[in-house]
C-alpha atoms as a PDB file:
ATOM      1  CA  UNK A   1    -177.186-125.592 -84.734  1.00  0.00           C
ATOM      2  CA  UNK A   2    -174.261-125.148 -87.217  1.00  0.00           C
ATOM      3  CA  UNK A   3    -173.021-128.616 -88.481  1.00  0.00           C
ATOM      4  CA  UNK A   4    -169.378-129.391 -88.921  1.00  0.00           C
ATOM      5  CA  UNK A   5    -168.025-129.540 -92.481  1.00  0.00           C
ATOM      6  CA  UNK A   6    -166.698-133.012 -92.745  1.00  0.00           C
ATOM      7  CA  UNK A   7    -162.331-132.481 -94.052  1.00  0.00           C
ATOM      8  CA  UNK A   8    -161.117-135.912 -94.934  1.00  0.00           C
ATOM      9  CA  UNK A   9    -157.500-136.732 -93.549  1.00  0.00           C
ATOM     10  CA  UNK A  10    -155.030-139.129 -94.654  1.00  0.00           C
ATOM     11  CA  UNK A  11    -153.481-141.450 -92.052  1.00  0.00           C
ATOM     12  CA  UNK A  12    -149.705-140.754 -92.095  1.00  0.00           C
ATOM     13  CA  UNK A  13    -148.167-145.072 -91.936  1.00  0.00           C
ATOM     14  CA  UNK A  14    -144.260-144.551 -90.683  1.00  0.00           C
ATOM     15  CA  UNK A  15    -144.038-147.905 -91.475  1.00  0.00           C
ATOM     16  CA  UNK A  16    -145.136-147.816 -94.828  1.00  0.00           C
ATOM     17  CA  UNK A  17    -143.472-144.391 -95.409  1.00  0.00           C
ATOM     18  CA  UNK A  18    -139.887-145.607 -94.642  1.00  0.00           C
ATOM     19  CA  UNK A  19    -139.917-148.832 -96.728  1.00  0.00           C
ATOM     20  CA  UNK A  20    -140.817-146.708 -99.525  1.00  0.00           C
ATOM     21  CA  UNK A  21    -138.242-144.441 -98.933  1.00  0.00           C
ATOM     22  CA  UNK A  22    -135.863-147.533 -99.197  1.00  0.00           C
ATOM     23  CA  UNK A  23    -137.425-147.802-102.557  1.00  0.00           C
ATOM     24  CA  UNK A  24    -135.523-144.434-103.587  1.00  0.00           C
ATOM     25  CA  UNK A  25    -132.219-146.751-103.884  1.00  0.00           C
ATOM     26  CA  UNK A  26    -133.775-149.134-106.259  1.00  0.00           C
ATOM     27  CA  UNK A  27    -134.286-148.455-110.242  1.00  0.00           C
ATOM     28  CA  UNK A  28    -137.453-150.929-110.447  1.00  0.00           C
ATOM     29  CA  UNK A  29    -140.417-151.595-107.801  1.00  0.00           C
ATOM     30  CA  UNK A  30    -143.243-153.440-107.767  1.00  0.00           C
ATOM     31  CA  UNK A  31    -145.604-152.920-104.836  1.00  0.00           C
ATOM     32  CA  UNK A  32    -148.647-155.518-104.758  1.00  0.00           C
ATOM     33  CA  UNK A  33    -151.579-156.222-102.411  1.00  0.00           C
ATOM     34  CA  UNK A  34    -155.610-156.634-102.693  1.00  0.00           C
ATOM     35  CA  UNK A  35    -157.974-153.435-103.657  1.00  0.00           C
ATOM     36  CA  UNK A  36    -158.686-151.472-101.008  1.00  0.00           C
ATOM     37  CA  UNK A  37    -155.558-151.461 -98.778  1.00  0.00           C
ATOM     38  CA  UNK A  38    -154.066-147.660 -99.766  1.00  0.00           C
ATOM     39  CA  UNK A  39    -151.569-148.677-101.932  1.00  0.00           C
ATOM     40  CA  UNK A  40    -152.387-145.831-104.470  1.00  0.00           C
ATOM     41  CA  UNK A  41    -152.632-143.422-101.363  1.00  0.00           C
ATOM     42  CA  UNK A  42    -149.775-143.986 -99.781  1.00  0.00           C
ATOM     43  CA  UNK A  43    -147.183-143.615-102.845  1.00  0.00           C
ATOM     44  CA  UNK A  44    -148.953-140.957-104.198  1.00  0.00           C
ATOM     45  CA  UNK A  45    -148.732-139.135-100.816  1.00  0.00           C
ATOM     46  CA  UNK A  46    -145.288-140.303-100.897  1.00  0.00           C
ATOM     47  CA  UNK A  47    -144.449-139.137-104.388  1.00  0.00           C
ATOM     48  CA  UNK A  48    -145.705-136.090-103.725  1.00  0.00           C
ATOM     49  CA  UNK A  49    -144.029-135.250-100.322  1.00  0.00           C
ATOM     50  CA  UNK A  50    -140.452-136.380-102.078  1.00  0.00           C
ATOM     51  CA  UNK A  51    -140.367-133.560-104.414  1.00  0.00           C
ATOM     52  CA  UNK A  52    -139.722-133.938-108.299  1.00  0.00           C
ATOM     53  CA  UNK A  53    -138.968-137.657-108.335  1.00  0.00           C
ATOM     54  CA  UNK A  54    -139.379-139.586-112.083  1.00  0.00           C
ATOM     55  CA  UNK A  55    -141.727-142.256-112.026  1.00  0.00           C
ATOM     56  CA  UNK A  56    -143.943-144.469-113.852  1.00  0.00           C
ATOM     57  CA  UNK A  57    -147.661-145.641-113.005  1.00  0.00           C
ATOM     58  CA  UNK A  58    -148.391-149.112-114.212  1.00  0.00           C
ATOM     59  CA  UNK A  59    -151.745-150.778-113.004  1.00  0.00           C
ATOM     60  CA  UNK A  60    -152.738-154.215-113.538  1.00  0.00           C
ATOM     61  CA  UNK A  61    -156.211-155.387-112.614  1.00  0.00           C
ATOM     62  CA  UNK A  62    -155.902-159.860-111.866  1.00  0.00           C
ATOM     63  CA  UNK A  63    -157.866-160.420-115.037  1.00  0.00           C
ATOM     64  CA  UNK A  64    -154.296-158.970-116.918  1.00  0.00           C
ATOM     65  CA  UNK A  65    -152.014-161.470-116.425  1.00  0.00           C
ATOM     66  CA  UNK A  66    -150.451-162.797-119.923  1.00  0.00           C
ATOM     67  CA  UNK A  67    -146.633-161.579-118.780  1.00  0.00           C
ATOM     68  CA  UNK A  68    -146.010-160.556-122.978  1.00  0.00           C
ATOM     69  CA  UNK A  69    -148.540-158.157-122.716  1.00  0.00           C
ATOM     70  CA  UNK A  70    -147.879-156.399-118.975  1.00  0.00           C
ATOM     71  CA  UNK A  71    -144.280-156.026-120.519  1.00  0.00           C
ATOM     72  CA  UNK A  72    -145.090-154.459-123.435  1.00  0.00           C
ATOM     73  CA  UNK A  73    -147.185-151.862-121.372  1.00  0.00           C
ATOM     74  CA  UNK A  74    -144.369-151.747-119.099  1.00  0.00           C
ATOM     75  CA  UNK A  75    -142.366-150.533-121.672  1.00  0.00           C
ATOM     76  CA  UNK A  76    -144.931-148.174-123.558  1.00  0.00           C
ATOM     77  CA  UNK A  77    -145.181-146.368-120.114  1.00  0.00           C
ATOM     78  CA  UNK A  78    -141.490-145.824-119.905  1.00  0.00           C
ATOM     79  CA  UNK A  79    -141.467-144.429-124.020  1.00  0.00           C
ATOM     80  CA  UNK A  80    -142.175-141.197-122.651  1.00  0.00           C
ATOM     81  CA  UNK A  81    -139.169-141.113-120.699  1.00  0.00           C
ATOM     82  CA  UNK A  82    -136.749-143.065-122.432  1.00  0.00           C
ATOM     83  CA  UNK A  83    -137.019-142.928-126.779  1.00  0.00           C
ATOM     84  CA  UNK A  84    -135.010-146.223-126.701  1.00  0.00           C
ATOM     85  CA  UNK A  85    -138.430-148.143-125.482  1.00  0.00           C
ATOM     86  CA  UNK A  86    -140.794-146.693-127.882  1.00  0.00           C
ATOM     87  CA  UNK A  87    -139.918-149.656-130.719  1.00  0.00           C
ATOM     88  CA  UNK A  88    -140.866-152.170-128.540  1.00  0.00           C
END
């Protein structure tokens, strides 16, 4: 008997899908929720579908929360993009 080769999918949210699209008319987004629940997925999917779209990826685990120091790799992320941040 000749087995199956397992092909993951990835569930296609509307939902989610259209409020990030409503994201497009915004120049700053923050999108937060527990580990686990696709958040990575989904805008990557989305990111990817969209076309050539600039954008920066900023993680922050909960142990990472002095504000000075998630703004200052805030702003190293963006150096690459805009020269103006790279002083700070």
């Amino acid at each position: 008997m000749k087995e199956k080769a397992f092909k993951p999918r990835f569930l296609n949210r509307k939902r989610i899908t259209k409020m990030l699209r409503g994201l497009l008319d915004v120049p700053l987004f923050m999108i937060c929720s527990p580990v686990g629940y696709g958040k990575t997925t989904a805008v990557k999917n989305f990111l990817s579908a969209c076309g050539d779209i600039p954008y920066s990826w900023l993680a922050l685990s909960s142990g990472e929360d002095d504000e000075v120091w998630a703004w200052r790799k805030f702003a190293a992320s963006q150096s690459a993009r805009a020269p103006l941040c790279s002083g700070l």
